[in-house]
N, C-alpha and C. Protein backbone atom coordinates (compact mmCIF):
# COMPACT_ATOMS: atom_id res chain seq x y z
N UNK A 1 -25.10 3.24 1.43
CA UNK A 1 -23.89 2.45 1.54
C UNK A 1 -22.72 3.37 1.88
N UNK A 2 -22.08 3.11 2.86
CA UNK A 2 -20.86 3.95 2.87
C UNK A 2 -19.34 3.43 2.78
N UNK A 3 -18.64 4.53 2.48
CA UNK A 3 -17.16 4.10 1.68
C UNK A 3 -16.50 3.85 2.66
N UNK A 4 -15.83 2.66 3.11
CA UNK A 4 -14.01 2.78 3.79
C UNK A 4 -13.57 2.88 3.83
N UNK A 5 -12.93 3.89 4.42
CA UNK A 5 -11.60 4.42 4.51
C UNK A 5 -10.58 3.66 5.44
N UNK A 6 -9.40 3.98 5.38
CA UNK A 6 -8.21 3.49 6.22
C UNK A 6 -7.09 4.64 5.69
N UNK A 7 -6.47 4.83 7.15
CA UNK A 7 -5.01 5.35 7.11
C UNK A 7 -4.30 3.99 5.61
N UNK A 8 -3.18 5.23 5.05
CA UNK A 8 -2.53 4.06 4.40
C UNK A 8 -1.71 3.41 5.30
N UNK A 9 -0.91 3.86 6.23
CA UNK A 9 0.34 3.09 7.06
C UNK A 9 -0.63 1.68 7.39
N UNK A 10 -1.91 2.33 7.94
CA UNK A 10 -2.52 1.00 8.62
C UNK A 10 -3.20 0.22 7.33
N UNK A 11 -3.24 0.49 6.03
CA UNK A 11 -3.71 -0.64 4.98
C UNK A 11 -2.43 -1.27 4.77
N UNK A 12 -1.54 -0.30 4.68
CA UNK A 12 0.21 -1.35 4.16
C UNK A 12 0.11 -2.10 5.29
N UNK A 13 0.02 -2.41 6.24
CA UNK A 13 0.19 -3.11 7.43
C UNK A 13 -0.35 -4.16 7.19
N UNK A 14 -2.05 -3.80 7.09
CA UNK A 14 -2.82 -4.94 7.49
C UNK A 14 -2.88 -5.78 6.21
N UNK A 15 -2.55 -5.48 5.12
CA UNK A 15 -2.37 -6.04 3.73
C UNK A 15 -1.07 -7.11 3.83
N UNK A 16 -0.14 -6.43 4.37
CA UNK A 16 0.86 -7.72 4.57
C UNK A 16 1.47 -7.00 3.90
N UNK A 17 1.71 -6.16 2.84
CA UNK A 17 2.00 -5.60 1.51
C UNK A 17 3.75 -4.63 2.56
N UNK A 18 3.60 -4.45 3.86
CA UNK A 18 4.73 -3.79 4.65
C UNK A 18 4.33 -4.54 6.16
N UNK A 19 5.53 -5.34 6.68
CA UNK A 19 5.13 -5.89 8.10
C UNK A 19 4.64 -4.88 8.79
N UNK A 20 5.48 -3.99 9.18
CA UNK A 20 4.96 -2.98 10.53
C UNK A 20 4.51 -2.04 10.04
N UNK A 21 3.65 -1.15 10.88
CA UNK A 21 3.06 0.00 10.63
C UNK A 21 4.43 1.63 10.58
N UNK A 22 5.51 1.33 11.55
CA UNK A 22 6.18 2.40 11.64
C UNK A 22 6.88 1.99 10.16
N UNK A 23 7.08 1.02 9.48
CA UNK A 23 8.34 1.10 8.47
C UNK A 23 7.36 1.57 7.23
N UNK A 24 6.16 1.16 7.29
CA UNK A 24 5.23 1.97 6.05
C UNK A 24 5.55 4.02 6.55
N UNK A 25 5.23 3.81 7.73
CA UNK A 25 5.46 5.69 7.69
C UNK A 25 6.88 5.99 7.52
N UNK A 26 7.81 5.27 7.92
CA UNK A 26 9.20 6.28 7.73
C UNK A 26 9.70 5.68 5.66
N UNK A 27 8.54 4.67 5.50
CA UNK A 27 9.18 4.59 3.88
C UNK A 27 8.30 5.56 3.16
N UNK A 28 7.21 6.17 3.91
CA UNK A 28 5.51 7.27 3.43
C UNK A 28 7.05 8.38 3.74
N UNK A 29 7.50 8.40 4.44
CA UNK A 29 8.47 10.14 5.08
C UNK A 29 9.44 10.08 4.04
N UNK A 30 10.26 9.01 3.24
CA UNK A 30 11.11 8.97 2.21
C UNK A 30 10.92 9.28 1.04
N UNK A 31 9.42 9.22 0.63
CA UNK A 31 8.79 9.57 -0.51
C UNK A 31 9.10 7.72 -1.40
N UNK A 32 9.15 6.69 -0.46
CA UNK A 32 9.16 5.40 -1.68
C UNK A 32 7.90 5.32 -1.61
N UNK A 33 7.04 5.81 -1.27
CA UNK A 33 5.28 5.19 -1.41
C UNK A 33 4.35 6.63 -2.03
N UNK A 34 4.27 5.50 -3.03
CA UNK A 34 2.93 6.90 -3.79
C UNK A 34 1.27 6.15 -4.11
N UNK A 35 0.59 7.52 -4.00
CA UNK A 35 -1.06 7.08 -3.96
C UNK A 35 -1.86 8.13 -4.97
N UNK A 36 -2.10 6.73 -5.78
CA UNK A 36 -2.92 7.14 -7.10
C UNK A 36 -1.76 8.64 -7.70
N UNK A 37 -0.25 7.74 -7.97
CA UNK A 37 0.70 8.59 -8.54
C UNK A 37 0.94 9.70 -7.96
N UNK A 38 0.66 10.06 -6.39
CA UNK A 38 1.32 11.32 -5.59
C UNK A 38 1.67 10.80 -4.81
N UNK A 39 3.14 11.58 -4.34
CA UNK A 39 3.90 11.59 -2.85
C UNK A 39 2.94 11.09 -1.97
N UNK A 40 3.25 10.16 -1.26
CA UNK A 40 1.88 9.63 -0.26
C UNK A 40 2.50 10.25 0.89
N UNK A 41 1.90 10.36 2.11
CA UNK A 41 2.08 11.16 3.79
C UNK A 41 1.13 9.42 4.31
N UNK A 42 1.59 9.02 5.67
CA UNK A 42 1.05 8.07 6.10
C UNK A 42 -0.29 7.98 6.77
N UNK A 43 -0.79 9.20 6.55
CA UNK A 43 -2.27 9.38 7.41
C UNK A 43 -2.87 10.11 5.93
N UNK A 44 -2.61 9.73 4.79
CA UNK A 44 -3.52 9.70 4.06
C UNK A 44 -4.21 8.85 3.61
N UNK A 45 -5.77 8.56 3.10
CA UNK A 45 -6.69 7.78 3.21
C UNK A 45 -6.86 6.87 2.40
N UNK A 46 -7.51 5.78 2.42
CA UNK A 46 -6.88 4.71 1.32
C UNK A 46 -8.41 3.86 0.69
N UNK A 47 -9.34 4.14 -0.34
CA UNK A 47 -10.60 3.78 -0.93
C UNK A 47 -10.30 2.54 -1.81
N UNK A 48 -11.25 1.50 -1.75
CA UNK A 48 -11.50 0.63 -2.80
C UNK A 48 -10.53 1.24 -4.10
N UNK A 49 -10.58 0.94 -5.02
CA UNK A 49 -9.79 1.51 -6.08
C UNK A 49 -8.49 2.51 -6.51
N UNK A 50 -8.35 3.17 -5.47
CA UNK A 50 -6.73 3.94 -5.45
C UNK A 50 -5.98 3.17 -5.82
N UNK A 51 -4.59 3.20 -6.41
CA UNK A 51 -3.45 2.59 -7.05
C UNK A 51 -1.99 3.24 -5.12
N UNK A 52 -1.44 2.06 -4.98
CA UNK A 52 -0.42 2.56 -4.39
C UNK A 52 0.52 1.86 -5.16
N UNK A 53 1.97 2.57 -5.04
CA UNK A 53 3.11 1.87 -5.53
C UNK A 53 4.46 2.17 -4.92
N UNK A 54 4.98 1.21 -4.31
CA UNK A 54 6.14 0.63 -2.94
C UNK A 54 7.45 0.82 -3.85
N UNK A 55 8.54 1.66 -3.33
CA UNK A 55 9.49 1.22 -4.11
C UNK A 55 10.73 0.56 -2.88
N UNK A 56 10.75 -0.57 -3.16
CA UNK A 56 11.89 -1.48 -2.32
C UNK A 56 12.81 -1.59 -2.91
N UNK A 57 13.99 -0.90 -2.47
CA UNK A 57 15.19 -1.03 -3.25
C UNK A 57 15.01 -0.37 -5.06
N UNK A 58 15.73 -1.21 -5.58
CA UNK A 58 15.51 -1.12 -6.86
C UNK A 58 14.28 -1.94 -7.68
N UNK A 59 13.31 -2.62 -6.84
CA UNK A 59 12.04 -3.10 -7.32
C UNK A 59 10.73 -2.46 -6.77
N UNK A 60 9.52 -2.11 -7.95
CA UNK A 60 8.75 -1.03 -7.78
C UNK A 60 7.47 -2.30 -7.84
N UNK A 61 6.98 -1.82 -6.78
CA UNK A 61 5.64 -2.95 -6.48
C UNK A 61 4.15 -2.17 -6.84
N UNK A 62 3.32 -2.56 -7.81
CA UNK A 62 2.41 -1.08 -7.81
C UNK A 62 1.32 -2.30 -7.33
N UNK A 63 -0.05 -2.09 -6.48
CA UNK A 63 -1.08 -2.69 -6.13
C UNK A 63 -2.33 -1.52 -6.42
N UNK A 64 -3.41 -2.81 -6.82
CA UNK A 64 -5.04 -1.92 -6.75
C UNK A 64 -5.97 -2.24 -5.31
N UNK A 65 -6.17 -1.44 -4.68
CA UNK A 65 -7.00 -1.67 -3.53
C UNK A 65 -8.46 -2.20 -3.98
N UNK A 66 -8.64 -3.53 -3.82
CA UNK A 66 -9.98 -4.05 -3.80
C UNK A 66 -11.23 -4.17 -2.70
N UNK A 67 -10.28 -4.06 -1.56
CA UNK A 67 -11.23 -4.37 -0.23
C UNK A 67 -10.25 -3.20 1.08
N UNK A 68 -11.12 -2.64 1.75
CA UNK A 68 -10.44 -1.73 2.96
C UNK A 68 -11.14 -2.78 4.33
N UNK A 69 -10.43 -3.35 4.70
CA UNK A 69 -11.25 -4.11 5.98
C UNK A 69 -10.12 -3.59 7.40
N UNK A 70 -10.55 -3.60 8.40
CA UNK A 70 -9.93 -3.29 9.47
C UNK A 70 -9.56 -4.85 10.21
N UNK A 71 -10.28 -5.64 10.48
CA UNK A 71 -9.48 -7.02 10.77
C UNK A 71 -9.97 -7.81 9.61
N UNK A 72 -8.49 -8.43 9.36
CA UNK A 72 -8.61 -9.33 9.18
C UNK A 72 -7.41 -10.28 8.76
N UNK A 73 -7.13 -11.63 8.66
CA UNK A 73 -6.17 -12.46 8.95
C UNK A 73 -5.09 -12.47 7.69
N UNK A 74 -4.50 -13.18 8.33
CA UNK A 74 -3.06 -13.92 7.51
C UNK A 74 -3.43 -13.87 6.07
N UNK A 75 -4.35 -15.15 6.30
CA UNK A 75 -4.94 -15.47 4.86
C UNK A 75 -5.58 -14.54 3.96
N UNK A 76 -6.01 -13.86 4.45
CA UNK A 76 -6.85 -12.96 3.45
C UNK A 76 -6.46 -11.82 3.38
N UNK A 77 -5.57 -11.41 3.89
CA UNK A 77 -4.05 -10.07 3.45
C UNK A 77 -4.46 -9.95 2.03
N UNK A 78 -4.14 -10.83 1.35
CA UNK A 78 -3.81 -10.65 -0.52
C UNK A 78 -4.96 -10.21 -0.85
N UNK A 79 -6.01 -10.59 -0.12
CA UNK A 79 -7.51 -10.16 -0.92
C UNK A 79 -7.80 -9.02 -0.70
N UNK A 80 -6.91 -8.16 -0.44
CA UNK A 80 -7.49 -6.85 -0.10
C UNK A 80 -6.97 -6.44 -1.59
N UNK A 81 -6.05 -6.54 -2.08
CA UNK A 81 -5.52 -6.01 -3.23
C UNK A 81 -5.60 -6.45 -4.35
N UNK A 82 -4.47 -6.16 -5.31
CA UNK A 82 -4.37 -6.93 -6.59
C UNK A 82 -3.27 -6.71 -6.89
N UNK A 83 -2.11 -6.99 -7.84
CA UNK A 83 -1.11 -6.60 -8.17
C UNK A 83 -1.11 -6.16 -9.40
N UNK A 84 -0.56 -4.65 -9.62
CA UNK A 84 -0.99 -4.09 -11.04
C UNK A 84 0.45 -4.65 -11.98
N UNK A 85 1.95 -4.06 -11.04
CA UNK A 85 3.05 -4.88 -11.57
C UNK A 85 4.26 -4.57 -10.66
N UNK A 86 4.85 -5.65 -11.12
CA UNK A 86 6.30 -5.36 -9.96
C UNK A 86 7.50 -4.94 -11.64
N UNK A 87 7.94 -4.58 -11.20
CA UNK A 87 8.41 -3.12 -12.21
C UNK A 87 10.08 -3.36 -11.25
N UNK A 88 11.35 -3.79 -12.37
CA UNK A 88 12.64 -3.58 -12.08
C UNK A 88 12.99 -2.11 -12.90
N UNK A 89 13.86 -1.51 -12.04
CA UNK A 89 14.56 -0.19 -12.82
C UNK A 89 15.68 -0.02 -13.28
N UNK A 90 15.58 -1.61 -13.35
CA UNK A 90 17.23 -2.00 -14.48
C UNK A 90 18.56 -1.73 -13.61
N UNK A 91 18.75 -1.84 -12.12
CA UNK A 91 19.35 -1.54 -11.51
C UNK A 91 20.49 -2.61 -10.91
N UNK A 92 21.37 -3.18 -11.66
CA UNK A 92 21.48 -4.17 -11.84
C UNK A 92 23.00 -4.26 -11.42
């Protein structure tokens, strides 16, 4: 059986989790995106189970990777993941 990998820019993408692929790399170049709790780079690799976590603004989005698929639709975006928690930093 072998493992799937994916660029992360292209899992934030295809997850729905970031519309475009360039705004996942220049938010991967800002340091708001971390993988399995490190500085993420956008051509690093993205397995079943890794933790990523998005920080938008002052709200912190953390997800569990359940599924790495290369196509697939609208609908089934969410099923790639899970949501561990969306996390405010009291920024108010």
């Amino acid at each position: 059986m072998s493992v799937m990998l994916m660029r992360l820019d292209v899992f934030l993408k295809q997850s729905r989790l970031i519309k475009r692929r360039t705004v996942a790399k220049a938010m991967c170049d800002k340091g708001r995106v971390t993988l399995n709790d490190r500085p993420a780079k956008a051509g690093d690799t993205v397995q079943v189970g890794d933790t990523i976590a998005i920080q938008f603004g002052d709200r912190r989005v953390a997800v569990r990777v359940l599924k790495v698929e290369t196509v697939i639709g609208k609908q089934g975006a969410d099923a790639l993941y899970e949501r561990v928690n969306d996390l405010d930093d009291g920024l108010d």
